[in-house]
Structure formats: structure tokens, C-alpha cells
N, C-alpha and C. Protein backbone atom coordinates (compact mmCIF):
# COMPACT_ATOMS: atom_id res chain seq x y z
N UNK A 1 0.81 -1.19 0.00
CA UNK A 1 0.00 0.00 0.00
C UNK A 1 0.86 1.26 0.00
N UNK A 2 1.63 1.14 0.87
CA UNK A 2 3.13 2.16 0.54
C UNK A 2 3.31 2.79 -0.67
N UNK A 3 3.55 2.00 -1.52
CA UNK A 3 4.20 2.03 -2.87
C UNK A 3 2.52 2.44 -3.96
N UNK A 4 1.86 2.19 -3.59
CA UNK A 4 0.25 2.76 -4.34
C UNK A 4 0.14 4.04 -3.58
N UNK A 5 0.12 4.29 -2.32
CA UNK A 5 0.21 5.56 -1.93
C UNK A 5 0.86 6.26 -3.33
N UNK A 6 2.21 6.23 -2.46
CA UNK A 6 3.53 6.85 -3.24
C UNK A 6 2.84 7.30 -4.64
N UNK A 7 2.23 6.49 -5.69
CA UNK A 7 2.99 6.51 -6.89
C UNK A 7 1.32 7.25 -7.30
N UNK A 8 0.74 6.58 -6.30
CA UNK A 8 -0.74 7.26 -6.84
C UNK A 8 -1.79 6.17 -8.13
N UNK A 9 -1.55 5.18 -7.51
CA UNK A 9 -1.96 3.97 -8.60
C UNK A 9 -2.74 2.89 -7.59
N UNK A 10 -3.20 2.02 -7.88
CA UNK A 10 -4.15 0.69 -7.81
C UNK A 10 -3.13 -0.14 -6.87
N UNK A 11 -3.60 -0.73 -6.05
CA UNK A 11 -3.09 -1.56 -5.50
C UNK A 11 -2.50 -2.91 -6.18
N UNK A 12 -3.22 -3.27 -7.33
CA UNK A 12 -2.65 -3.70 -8.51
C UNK A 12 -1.84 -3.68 -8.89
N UNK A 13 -1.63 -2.38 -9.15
CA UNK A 13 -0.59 -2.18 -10.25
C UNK A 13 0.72 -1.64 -9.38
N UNK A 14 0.45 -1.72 -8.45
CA UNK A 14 1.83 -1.61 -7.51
C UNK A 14 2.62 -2.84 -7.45
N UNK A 15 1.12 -3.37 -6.75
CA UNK A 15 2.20 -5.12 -6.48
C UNK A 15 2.69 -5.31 -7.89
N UNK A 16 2.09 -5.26 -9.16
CA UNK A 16 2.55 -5.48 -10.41
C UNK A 16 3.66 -5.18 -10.47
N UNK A 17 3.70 -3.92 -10.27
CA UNK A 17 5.47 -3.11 -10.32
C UNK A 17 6.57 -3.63 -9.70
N UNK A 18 6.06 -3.88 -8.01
CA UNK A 18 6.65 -4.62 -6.90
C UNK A 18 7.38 -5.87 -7.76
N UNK A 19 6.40 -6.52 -7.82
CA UNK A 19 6.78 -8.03 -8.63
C UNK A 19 7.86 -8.12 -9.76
N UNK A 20 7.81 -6.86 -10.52
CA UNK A 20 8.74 -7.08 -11.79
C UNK A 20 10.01 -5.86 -11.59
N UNK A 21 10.35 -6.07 -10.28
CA UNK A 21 11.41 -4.99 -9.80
C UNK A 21 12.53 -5.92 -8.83
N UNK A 22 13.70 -5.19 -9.69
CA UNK A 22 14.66 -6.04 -8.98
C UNK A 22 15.06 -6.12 -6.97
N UNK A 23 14.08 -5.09 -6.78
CA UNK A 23 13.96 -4.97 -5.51
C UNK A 23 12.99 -5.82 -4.69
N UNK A 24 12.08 -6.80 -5.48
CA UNK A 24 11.33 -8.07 -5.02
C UNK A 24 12.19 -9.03 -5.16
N UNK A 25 13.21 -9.07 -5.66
CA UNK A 25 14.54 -9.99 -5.68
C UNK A 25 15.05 -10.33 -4.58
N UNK A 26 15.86 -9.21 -4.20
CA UNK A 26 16.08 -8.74 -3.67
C UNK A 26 15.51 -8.54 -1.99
N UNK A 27 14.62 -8.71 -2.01
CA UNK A 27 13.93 -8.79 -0.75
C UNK A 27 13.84 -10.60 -0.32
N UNK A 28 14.26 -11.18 -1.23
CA UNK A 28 14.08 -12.47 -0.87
C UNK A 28 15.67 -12.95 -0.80
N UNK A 29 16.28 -11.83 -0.51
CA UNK A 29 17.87 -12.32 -0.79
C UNK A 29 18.39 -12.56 0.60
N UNK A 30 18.67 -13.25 1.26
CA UNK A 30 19.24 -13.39 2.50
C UNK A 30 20.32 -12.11 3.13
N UNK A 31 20.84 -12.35 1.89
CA UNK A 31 22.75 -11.74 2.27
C UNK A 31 22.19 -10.25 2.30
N UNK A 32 21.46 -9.65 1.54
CA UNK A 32 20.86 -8.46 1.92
C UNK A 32 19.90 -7.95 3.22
N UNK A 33 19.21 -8.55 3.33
CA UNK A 33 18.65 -8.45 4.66
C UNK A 33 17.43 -7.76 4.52
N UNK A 34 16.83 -7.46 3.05
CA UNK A 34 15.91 -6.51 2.91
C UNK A 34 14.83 -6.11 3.40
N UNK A 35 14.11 -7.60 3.72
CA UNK A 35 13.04 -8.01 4.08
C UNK A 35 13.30 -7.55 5.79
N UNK A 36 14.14 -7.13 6.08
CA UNK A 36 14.25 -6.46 7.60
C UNK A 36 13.78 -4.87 7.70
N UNK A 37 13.71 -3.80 6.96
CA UNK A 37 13.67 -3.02 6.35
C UNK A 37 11.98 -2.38 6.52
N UNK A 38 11.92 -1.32 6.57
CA UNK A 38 10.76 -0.75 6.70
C UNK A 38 9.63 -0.85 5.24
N UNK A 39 8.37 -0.74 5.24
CA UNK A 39 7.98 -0.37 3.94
C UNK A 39 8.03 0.60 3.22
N UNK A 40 8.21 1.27 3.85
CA UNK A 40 8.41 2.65 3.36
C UNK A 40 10.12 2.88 2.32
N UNK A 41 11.06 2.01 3.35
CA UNK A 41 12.23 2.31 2.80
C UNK A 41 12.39 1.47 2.07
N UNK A 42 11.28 0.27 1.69
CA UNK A 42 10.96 -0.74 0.56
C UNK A 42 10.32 -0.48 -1.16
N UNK A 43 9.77 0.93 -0.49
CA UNK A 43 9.00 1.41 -1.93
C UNK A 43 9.87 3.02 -2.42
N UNK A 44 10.44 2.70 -1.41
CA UNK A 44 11.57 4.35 -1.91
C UNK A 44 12.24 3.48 -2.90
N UNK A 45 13.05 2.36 -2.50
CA UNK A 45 13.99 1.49 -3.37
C UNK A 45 13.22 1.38 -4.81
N UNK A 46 12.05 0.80 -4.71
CA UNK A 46 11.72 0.45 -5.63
C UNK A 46 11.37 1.73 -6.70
N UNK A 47 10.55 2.76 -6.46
CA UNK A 47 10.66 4.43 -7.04
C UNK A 47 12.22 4.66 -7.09
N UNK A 48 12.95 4.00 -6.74
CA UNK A 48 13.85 4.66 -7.70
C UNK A 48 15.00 3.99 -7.85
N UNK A 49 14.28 2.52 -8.10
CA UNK A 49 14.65 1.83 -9.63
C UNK A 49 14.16 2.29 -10.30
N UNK A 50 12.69 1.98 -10.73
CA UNK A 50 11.67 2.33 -11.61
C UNK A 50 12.86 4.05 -12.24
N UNK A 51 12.58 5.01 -11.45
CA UNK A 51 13.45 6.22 -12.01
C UNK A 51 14.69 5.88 -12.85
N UNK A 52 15.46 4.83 -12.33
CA UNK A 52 17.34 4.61 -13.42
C UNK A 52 16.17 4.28 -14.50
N UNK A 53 15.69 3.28 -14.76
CA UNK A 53 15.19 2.64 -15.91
C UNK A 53 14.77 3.85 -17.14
N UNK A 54 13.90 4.55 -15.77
CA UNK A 54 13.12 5.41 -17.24
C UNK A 54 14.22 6.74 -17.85
């Protein structure tokens, strides 16, 4: 919900985003620890991947 806040979109289409971002990877990565991490500082990451890309 973080990340639909943020971006101003569907709860849908967040997790959509969520899902095809190397930061859902990433969150399942041990050695990173991501999944320790706030949501907030979960959907910043991901806004700005999404940003290098575009």
C-alpha cells in the first residue's frame, strides 16, 4: 500500500510493479537483509529503480 500511496496507482498495479522490480529480488535475498527493512524504505527502493530505468 506504501508504494500505491507513493505513486498514486491501484493496489494492482503496484504489487505489479513490486513483482517485476529487482527490488522483489532482492527482498528475498538473504545476504541483503531486505526483508528487515521498513515499507516505506521498501517502496523508496523500488521508485527509484523504476526512475534509473526510465
Amino acid at each position: 500500500m506504501a508504494l500505491a500511496n507513493r505513486l498514486n496507482v491501484s493496489p494492482e498495479r503496484a504489487l505489479k510493479l513490486f513483482y517485476e522490480s529487482e527490488t522483489c529480488d532482492e527482498l528475498h535475498n538473504p545476504e541483503t537483509m531486505l526483508y528487515t527493512f521498513s515499507d516505506n524504505y521498501i517502496a523508496d527502493e523500488v521508485i527509484a529503480e523504476k526512475r534509473m530505468i526510465s
